[in-house]
Protein backbone atom coordinates (compact mmCIF):
# COMPACT_ATOMS: atom_id res chain seq x y z
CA UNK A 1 31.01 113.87 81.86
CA UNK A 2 32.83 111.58 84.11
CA UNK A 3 34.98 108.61 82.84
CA UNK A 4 38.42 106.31 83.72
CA UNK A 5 41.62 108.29 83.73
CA UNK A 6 45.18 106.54 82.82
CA UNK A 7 46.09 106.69 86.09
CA UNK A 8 43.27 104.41 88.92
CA UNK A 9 41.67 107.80 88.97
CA UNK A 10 38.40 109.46 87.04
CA UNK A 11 38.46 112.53 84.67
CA UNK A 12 35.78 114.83 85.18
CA UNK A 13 35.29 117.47 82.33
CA UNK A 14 32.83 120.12 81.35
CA UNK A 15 30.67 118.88 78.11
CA UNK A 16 32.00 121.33 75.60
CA UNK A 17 35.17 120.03 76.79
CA UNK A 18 34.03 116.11 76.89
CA UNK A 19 32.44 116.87 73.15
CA UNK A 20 36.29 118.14 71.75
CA UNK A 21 37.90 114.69 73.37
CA UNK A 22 35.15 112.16 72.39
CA UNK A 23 35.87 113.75 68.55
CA UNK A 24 39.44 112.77 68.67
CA UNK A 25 39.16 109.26 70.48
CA UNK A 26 35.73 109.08 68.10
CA UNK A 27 38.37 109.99 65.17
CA UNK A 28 40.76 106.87 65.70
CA UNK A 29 41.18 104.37 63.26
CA UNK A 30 38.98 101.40 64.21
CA UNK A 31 41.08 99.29 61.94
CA UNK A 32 43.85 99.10 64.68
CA UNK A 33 43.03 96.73 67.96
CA UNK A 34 44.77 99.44 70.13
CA UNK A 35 42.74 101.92 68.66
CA UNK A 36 39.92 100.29 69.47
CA UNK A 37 40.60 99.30 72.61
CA UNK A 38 41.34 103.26 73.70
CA UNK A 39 37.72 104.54 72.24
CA UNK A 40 36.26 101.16 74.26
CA UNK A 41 37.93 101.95 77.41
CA UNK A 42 36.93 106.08 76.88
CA UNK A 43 33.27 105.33 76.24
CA UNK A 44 32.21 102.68 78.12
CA UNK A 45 33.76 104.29 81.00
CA UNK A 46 31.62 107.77 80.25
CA UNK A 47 28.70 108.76 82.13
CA UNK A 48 27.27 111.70 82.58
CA UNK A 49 26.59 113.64 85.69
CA UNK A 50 24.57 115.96 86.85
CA UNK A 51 25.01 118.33 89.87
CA UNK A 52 22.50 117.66 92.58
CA UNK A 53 21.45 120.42 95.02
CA UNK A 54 23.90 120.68 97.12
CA UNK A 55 26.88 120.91 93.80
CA UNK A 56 27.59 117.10 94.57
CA UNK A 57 27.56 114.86 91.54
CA UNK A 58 26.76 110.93 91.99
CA UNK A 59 29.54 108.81 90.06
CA UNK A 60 28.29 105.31 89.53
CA UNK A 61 29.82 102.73 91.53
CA UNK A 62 31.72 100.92 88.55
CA UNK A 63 33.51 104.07 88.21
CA UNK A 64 34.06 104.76 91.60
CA UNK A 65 35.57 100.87 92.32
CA UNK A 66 37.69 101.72 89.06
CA UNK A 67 39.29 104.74 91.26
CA UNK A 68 39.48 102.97 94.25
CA UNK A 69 37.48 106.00 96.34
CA UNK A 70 37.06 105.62 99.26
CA UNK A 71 35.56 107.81 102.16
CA UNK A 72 37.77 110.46 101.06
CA UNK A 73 38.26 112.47 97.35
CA UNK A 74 40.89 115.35 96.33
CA UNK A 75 39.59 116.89 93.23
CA UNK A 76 42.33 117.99 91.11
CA UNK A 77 42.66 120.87 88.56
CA UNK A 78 44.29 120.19 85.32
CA UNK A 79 43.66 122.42 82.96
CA UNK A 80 40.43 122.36 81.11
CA UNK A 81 39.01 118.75 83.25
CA UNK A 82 39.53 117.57 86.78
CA UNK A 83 40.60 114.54 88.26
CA UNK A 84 38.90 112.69 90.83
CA UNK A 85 41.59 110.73 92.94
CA UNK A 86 40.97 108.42 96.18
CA UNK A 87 42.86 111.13 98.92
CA UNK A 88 45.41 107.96 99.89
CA UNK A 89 46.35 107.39 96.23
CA UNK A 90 46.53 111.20 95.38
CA UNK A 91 49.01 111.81 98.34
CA UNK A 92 51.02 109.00 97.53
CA UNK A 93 51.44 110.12 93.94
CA UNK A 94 52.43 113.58 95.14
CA UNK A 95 55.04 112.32 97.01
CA UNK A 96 56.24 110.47 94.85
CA UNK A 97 56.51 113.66 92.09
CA UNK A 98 57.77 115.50 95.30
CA UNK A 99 60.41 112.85 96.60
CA UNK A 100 61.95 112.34 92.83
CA UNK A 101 62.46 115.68 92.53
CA UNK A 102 60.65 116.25 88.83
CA UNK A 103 62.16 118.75 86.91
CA UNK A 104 59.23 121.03 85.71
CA UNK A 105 61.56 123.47 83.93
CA UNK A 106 62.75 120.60 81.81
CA UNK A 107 59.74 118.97 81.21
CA UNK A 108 58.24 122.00 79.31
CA UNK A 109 60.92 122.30 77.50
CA UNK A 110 60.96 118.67 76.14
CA UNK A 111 57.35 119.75 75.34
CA UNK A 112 58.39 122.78 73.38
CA UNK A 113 56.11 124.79 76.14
């Protein structure tokens, strides 16, 4: 399943992984408008995707203008999903991580990882 990430990217993730997300966001209370807004933005965003042939998936085109890809992608790793970024945007947001110097050590630790 492919849908919007927080970020102008997409979040690709494997169905069993997809089915453990869409319970939580499924799990929200509908009684508050932010709530509702989150599942709205999560699900109308989904699609599914199949791999073609060649291990290419198609991503519809509202999905794709939500990203801002261009000719260029950089799939990205994170964890159990990956990220789909335009390659422009993803470089700029590495340098920016790179540039302000973040502080993985402390990070996990404000995490309790």
């Amino acid at each position: 399943m492919v849908t919007r990430g927080f970020e102008p990217c997409l979040v690709l993730y494997p169905l069993a992984e997809w089915d453990t997300w869409a319970e939580k966001v499924s799990a929200l209370p509908t009684a508050q408008p932010e709530a509702r807004q989150l599942v709205r933005l999560v699900f109308s965003g989904a699609a599914e995707c199949e791999l073609d042939k060649l291990g290419r998936i198609n991503v519809p085109a509202y999905l794709r203008e939500y990203a801002g890809l261009g000719a260029e992608a950089t799939l990205v790793g994170v964890g159990t999903r990956f990220e789909i970024w335009d390659r422009t945007r993803w470089n700029e947001n590495r340098a920016v991580v790179e540039r302000d110097g973040v502080d993985i050590a402390s990070q996990l630790d404000r995490y309790g990882i």
